[in-house]
Protein backbone atom coordinates (compact mmCIF):
# COMPACT_ATOMS: atom_id res chain seq x y z
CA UNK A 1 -10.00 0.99 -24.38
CA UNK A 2 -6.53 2.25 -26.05
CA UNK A 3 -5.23 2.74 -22.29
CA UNK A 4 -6.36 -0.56 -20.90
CA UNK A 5 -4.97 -2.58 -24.05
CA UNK A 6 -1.67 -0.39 -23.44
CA UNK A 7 -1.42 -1.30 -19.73
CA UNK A 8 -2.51 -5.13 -21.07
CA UNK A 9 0.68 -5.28 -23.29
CA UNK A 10 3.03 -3.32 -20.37
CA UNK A 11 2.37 -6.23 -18.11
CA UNK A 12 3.08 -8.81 -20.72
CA UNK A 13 6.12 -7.34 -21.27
CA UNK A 14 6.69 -7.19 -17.67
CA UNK A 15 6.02 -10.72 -16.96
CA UNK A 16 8.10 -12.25 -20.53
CA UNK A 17 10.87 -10.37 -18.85
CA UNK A 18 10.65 -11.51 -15.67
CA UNK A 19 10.70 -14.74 -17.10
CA UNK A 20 13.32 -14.41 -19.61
CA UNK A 21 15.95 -12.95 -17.14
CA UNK A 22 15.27 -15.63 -14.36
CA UNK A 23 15.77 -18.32 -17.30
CA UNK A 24 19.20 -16.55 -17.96
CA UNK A 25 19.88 -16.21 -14.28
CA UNK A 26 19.82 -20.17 -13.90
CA UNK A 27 22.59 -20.39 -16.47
CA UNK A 28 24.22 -17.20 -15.32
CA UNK A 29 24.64 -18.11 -11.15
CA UNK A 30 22.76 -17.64 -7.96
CA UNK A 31 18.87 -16.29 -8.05
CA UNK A 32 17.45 -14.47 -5.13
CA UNK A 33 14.06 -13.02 -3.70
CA UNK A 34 13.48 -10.33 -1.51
CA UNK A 35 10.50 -9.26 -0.06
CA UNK A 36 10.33 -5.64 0.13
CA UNK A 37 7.16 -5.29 1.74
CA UNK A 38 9.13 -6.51 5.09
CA UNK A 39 11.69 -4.16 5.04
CA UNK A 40 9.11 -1.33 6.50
CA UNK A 41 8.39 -4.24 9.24
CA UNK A 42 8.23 -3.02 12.52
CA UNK A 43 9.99 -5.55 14.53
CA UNK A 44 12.38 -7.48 11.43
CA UNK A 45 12.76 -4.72 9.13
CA UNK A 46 15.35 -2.24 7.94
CA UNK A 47 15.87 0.12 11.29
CA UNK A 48 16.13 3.89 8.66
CA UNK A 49 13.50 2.94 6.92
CA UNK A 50 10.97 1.94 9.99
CA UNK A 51 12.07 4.99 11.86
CA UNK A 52 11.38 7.15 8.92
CA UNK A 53 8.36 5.15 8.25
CA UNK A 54 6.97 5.96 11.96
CA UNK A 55 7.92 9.68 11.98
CA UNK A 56 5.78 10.33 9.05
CA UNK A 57 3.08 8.31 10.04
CA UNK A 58 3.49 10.29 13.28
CA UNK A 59 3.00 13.67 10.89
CA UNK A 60 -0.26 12.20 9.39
CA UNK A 61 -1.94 10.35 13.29
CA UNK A 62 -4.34 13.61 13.59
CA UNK A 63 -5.20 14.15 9.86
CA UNK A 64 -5.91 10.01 10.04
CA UNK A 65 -7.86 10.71 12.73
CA UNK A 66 -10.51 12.96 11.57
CA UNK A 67 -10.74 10.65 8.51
CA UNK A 68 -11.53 8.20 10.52
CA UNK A 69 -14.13 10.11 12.64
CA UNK A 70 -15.93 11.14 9.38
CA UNK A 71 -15.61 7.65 8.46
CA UNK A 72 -17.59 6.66 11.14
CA UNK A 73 -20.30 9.32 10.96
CA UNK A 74 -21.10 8.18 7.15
CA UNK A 75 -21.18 4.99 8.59
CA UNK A 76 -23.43 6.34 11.19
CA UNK A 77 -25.67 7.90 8.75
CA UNK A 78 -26.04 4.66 6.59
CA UNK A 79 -27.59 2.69 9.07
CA UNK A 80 -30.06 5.59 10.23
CA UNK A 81 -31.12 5.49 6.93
CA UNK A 82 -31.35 2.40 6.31
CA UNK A 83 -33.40 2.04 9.37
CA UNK A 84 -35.85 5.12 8.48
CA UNK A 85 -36.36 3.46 4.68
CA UNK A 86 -37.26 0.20 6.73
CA UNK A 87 -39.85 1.84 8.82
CA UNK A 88 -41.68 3.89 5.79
CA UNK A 89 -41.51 0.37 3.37
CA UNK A 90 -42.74 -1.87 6.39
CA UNK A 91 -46.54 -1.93 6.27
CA UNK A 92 -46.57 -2.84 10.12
CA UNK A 93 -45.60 0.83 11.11
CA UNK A 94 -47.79 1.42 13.94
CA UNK A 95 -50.13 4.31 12.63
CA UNK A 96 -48.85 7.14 15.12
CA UNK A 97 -45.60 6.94 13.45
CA UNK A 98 -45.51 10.18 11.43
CA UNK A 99 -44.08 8.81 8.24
CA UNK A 100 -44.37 12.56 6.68
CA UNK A 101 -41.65 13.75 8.99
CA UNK A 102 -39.90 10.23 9.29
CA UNK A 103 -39.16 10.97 5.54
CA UNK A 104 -38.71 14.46 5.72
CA UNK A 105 -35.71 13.13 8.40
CA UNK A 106 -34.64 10.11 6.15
CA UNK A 107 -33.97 12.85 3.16
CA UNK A 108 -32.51 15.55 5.25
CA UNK A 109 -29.69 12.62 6.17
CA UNK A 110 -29.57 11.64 2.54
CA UNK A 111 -28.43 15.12 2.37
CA UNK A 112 -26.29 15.16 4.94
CA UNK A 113 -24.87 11.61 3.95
CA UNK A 114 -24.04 12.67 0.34
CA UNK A 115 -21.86 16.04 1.76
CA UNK A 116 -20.15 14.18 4.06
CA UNK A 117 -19.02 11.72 1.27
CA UNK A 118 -17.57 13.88 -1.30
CA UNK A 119 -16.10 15.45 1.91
CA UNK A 120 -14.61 12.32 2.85
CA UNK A 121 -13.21 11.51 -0.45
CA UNK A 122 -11.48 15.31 -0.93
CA UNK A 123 -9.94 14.57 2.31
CA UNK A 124 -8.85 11.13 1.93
CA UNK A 125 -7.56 12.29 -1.65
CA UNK A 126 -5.70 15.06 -0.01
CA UNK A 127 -4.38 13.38 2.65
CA UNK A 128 -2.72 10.31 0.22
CA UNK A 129 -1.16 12.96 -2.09
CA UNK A 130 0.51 14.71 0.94
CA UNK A 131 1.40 11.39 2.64
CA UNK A 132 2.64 10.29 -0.99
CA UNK A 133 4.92 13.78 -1.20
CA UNK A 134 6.44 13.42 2.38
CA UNK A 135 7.15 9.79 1.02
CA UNK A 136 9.09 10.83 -1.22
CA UNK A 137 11.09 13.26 0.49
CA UNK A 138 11.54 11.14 4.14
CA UNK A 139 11.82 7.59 2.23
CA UNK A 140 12.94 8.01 -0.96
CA UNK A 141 16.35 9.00 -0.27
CA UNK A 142 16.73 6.07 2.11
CA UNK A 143 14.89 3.53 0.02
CA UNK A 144 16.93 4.52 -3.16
CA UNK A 145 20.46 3.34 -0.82
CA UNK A 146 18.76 0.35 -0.04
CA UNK A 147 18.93 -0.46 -4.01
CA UNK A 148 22.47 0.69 -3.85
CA UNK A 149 22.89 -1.47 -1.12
CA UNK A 150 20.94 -4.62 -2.27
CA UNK A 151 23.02 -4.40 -5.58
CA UNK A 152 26.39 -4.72 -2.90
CA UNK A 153 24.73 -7.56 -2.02
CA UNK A 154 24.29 -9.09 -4.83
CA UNK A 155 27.74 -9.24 -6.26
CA UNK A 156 29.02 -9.61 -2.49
CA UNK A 157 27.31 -13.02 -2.47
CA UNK A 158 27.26 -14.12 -5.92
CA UNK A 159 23.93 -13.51 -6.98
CA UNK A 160 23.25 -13.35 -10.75
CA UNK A 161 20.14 -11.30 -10.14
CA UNK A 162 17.77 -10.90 -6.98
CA UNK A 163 14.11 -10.43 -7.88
CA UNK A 164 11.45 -8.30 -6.05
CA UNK A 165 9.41 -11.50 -4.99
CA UNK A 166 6.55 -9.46 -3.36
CA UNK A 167 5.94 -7.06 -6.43
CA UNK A 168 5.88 -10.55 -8.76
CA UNK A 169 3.44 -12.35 -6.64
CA UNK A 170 1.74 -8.66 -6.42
CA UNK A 171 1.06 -8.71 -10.02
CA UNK A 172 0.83 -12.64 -10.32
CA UNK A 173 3.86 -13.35 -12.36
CA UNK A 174 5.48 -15.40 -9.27
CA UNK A 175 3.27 -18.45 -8.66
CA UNK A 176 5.64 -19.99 -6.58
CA UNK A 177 8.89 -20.66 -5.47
CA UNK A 178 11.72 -22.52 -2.97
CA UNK A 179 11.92 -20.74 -0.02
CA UNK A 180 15.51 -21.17 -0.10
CA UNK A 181 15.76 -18.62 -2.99
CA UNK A 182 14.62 -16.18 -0.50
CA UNK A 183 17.33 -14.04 1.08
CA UNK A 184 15.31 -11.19 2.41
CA UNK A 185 16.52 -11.61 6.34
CA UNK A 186 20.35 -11.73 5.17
CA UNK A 187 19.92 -8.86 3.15
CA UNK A 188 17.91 -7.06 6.23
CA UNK A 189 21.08 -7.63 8.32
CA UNK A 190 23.52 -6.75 5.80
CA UNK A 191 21.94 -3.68 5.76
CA UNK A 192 20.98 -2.94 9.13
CA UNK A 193 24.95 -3.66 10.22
CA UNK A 194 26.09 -1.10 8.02
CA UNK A 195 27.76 1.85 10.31
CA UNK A 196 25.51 4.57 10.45
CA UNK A 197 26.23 7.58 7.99
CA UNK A 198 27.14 4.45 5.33
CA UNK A 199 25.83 5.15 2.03
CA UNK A 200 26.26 2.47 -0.41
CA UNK A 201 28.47 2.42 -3.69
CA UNK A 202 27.03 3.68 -6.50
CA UNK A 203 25.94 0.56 -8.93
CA UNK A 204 29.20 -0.07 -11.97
């Protein structure tokens, strides 16, 4: 209870200062929004991070893969299951049905079904905290110039402060808002017409 009444007060925090800096912001100049989730866009998004974006999830297609295929065969599983617990409840079972065996299958892919899920969720785990590392180390760099580069922005144009739009809706602090506010295609091509090799100035 301790930890959920800590992460309680964090995002109070969070949203009173959210609120307090875009109050000060509309004495202070120009607000903006970006929406980070579109700068990993395929088509309209920031060209280093999609490619970087696709090589990894290039890396991970065949580990994906066979998560996927085990997906399917727990699926699989369920509905035989579910199928052989139908037949043994269903008082119409025609007689020469050997329910004895039909069971002794229904348990042996119980069995079968429960394996195959804790193998599914080591995998999946395994797989997220790999993907998550290679993040870090393909992405991060880039991602952490894009800040450089979005503060550039900022004072380039005037901005008082540019909020992460996506991450306040996310976490419903950002209700709503003019979509004029939004600057997330400028900033995309501000960035993306950079010369290649640029890395942004450090922020003052």
């Amino acid at each position: 209870m301790k930890t959920i009444r800590l992460i309680a007060a964090n995002f109070i925090f969070t949203a009173v200062f959210a609120v307090s800096a875009f109050a000060q912001a509309q004495d202070a100049g120009k607000i903006g929004l970006v929406n980070t989730f579109a700068f990993e866009d395929s088509k309209a998004g920031i060209t280093k991070l999609v490619t970087a974006s696709n090589s990894i999830e290039t890396e991970f297609k065949q580990p994906a893969a066979e998560l996927e295929t085990l997906l399917r065969r727990i699926q699989t599983l369920q509905g035989e299951i579910k199928t052989i617990q139908d037949q043994l409840n269903n008082p119409n079972t025609p007689a020469a049905v050997d329910k004895t065996k039909l069971q002794a299958s229904g348990q042996a892919k119980a069995t079968e079904y429960e394996k195959l899920g804790r193998d599914f969720k080591f995998k999946q785990e395994d797989i997220k905290a790999r993907l998550d590392s290679r993040r870090q180390v393909v992405v991060g760099p880039i991602y952490q110039d894009v800040m450089k580069a979005l503060q550039e922005f900022a004072v380039k144009n005037g901005f008082a402060v540019i909020f992460d739009g996506a991450k306040l809706e996310e976490q419903q602090i950002l209700m709503a808002f003019n979509n004029k506010y939004d600057v997330t295609k400028e900033f995309i091509t501000f960035y993306n017409a950079r010369p290649a090799g640029t890395t942004a100035a450090a922020k003052p």
